[in-house]
N, C-alpha and C. Protein backbone atom coordinates (compact mmCIF):
# COMPACT_ATOMS: atom_id res chain seq x y z
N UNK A 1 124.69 -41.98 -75.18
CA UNK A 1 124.31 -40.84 -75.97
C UNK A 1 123.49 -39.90 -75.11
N UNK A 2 123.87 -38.41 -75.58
CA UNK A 2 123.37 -37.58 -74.66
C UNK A 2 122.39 -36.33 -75.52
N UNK A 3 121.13 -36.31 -75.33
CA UNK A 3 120.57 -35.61 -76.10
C UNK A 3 120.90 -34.35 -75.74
N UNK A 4 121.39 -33.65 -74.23
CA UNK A 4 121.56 -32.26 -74.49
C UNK A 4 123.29 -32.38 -75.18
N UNK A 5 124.31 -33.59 -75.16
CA UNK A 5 125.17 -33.14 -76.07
C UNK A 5 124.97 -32.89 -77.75
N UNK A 6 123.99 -33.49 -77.78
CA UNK A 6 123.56 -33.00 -79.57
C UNK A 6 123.61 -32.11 -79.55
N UNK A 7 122.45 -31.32 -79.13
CA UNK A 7 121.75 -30.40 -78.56
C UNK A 7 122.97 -29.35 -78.82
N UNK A 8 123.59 -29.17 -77.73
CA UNK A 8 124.80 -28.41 -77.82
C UNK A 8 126.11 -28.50 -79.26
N UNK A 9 126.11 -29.59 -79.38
CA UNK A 9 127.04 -30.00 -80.90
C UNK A 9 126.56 -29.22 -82.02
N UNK A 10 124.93 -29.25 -81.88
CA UNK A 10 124.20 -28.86 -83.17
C UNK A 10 124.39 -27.42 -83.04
N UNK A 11 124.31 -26.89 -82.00
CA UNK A 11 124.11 -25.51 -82.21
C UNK A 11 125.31 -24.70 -81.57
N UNK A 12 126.56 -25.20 -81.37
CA UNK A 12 127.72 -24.84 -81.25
C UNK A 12 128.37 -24.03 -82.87
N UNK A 13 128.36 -22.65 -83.05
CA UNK A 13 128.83 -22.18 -84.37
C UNK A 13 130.16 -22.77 -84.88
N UNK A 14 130.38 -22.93 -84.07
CA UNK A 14 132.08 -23.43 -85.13
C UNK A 14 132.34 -24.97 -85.16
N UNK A 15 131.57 -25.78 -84.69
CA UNK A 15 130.89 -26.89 -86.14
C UNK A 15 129.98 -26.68 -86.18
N UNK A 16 129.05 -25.84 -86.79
CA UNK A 16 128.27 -25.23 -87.64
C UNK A 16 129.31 -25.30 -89.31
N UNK A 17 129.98 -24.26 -88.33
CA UNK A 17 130.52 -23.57 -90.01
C UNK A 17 131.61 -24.24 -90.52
N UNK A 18 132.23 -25.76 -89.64
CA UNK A 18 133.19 -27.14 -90.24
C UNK A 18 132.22 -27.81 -90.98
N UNK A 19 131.04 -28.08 -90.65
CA UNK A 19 129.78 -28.96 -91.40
C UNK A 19 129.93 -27.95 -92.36
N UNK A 20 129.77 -27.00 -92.75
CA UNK A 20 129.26 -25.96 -93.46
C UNK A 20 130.12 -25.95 -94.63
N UNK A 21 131.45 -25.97 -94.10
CA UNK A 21 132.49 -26.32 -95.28
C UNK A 21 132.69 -27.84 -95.37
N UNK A 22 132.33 -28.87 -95.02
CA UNK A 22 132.06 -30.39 -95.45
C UNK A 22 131.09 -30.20 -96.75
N UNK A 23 130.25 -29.07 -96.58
CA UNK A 23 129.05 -29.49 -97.27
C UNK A 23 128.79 -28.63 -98.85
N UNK A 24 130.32 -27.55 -98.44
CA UNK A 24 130.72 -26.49 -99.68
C UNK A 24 131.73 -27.89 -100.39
N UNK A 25 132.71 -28.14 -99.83
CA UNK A 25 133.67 -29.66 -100.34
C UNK A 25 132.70 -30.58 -101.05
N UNK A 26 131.50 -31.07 -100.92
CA UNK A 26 130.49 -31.54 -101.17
C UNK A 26 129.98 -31.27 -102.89
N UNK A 27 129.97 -29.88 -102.81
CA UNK A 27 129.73 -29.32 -104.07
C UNK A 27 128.10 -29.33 -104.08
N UNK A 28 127.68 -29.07 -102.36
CA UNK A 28 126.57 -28.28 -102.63
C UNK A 28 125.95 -27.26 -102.78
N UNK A 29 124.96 -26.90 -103.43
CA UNK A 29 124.79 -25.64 -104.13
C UNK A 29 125.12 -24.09 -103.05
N UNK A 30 123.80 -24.52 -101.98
CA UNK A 30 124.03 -23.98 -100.94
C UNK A 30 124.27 -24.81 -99.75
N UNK A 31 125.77 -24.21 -99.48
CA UNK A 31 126.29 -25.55 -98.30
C UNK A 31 126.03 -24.55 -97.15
N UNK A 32 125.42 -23.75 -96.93
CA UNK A 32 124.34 -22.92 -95.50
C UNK A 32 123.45 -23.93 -95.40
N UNK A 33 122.50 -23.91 -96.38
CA UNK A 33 121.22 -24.33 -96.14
C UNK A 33 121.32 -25.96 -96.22
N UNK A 34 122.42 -26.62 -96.57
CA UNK A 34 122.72 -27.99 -96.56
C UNK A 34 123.13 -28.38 -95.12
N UNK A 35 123.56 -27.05 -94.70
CA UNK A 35 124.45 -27.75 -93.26
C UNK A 35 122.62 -27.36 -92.43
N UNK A 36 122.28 -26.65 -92.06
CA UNK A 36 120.82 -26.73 -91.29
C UNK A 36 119.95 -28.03 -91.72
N UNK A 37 119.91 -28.52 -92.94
CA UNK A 37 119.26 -29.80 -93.02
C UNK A 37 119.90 -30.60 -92.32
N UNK A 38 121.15 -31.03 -92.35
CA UNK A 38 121.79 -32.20 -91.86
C UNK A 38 122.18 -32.04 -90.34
N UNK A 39 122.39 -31.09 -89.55
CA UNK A 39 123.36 -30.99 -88.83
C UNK A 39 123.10 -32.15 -87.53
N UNK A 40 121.18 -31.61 -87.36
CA UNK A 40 121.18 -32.26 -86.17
C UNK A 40 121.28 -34.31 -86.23
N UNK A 41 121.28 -34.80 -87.55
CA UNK A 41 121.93 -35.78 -87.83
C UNK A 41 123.63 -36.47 -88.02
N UNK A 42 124.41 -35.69 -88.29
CA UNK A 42 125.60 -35.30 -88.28
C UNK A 42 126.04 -35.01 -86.45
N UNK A 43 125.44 -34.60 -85.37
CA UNK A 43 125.73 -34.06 -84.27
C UNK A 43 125.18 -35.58 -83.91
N UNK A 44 124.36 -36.13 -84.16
CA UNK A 44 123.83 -37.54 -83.29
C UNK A 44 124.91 -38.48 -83.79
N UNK A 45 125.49 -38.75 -84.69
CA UNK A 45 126.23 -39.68 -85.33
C UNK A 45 127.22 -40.14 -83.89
N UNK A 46 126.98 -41.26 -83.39
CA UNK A 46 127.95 -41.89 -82.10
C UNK A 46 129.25 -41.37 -81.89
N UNK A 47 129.99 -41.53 -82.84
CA UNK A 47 131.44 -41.02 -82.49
C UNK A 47 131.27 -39.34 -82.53
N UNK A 48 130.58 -38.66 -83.03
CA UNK A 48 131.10 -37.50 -82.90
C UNK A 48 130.32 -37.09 -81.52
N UNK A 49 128.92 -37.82 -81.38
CA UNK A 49 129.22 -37.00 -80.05
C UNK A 49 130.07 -37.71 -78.92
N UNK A 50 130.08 -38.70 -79.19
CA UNK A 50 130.86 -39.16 -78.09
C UNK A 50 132.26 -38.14 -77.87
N UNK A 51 132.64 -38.09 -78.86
CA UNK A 51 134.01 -37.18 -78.76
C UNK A 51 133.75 -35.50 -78.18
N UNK A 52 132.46 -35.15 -78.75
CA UNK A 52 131.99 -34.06 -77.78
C UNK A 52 131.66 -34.11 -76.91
N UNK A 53 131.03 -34.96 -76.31
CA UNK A 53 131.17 -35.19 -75.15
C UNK A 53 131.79 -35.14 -73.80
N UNK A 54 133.11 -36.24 -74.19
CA UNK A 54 134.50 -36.36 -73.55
C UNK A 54 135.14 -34.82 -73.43
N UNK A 55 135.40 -34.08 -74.62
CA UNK A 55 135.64 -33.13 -74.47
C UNK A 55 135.13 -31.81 -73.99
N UNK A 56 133.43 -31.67 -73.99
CA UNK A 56 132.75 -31.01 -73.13
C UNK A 56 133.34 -31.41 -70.81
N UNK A 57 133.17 -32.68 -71.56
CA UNK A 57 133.83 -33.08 -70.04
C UNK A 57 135.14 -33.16 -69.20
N UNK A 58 135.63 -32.58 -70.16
CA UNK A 58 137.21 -32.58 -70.19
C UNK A 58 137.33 -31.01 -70.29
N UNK A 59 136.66 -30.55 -70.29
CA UNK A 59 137.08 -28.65 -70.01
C UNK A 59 136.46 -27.76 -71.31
N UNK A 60 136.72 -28.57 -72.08
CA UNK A 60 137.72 -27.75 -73.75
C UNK A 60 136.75 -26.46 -73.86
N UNK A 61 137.17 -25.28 -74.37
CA UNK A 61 136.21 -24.16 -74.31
C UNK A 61 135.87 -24.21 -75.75
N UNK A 62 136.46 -24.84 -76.70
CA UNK A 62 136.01 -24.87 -77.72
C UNK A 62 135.83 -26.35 -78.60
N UNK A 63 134.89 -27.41 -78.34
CA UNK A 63 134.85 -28.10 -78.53
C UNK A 63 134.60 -29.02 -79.99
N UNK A 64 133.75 -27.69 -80.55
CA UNK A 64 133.16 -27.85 -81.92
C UNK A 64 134.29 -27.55 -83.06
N UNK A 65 134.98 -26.23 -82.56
CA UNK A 65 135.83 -25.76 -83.58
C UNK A 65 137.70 -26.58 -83.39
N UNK A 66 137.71 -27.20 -82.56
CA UNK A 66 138.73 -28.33 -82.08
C UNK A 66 139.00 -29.47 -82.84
N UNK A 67 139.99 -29.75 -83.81
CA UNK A 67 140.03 -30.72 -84.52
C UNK A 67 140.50 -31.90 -84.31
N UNK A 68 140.85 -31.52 -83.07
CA UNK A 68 141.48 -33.01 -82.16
C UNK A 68 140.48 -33.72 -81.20
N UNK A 69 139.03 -32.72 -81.60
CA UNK A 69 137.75 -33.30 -80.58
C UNK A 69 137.51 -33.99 -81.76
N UNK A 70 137.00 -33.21 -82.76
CA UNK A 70 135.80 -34.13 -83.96
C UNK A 70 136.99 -33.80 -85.38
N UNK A 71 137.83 -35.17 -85.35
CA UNK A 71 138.48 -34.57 -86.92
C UNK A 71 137.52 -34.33 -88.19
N UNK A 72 138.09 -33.37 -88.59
CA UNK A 72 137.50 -33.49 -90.28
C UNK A 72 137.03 -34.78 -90.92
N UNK A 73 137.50 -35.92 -90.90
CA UNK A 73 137.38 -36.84 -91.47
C UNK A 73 135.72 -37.26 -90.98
N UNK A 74 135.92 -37.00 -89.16
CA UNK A 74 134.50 -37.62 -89.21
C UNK A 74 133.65 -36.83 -89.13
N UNK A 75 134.03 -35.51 -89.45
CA UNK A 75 132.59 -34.60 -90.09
C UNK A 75 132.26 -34.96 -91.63
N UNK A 76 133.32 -35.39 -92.07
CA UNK A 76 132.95 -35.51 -93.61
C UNK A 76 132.26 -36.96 -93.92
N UNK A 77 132.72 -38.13 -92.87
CA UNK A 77 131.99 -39.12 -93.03
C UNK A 77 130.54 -38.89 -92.67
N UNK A 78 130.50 -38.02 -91.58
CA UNK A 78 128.95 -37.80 -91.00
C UNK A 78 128.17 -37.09 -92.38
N UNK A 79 128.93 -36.21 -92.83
CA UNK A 79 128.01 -35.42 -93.52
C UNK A 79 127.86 -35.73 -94.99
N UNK A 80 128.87 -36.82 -95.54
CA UNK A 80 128.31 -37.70 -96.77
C UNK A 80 127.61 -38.81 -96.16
N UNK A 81 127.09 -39.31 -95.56
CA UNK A 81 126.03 -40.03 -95.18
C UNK A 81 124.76 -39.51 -94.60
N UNK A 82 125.02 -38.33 -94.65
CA UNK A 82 123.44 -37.58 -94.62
C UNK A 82 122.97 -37.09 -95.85
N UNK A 83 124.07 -36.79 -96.27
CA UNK A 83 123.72 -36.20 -97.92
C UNK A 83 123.27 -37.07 -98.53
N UNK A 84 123.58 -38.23 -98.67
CA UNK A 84 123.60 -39.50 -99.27
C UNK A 84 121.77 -39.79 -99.10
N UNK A 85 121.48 -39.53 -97.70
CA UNK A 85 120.03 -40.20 -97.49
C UNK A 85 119.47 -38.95 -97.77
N UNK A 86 119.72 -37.90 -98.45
CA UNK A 86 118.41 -37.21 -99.05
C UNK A 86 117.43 -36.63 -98.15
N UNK A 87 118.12 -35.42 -97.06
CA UNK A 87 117.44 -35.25 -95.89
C UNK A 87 116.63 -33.71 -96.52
N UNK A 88 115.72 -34.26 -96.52
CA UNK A 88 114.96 -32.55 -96.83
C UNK A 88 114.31 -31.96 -96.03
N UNK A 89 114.30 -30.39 -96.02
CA UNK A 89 113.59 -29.29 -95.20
C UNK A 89 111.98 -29.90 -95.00
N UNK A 90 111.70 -29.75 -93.65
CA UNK A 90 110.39 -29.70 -93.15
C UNK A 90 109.65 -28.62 -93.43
């Protein structure tokens, strides 16, 4: 695990705005302000960065918004298991 790949995962906009719609699918109220609570938990989750990773290392210019880096599935697993633990604003 690589803390500047979080780092970069978390604040890459276009999974930003895939979390963002995980978290509208969700049926949260505001899935903006749902995806900034969760993200940098969701970006640590092993497989996804690992897969950003590989693919940071592998060229890809767009790694976040790439669905063959981080499928949907495991943004949505990441991001019902953050929802789940009730992550609230500092």
């Amino acid at each position: 695990m690589s803390y500047n790949t979080i780092n970069r995962c978390a604040n890459d906009q276009a999974f930003q705005g895939r979390v963002t719609a995980a978290c509208a699918g969700e049926n949260e109220e505001a899935p903006q302000s749902a995806m900034y609570r969760i993200i940098w938990g969701v970006s640590a989750k092993s497989d996804i960065e690992a897969a950003y990773a590989s693919a940071v290392a592998g060229g890809s210019a767009n790694p976040g918004g790439d669905e063959a880096v981080v499928t949907d599935s495991m943004i949505l697993s990441a991001v019902q298991a953050e929802l789940a633990e009730g992550v609230q604003p500092t």
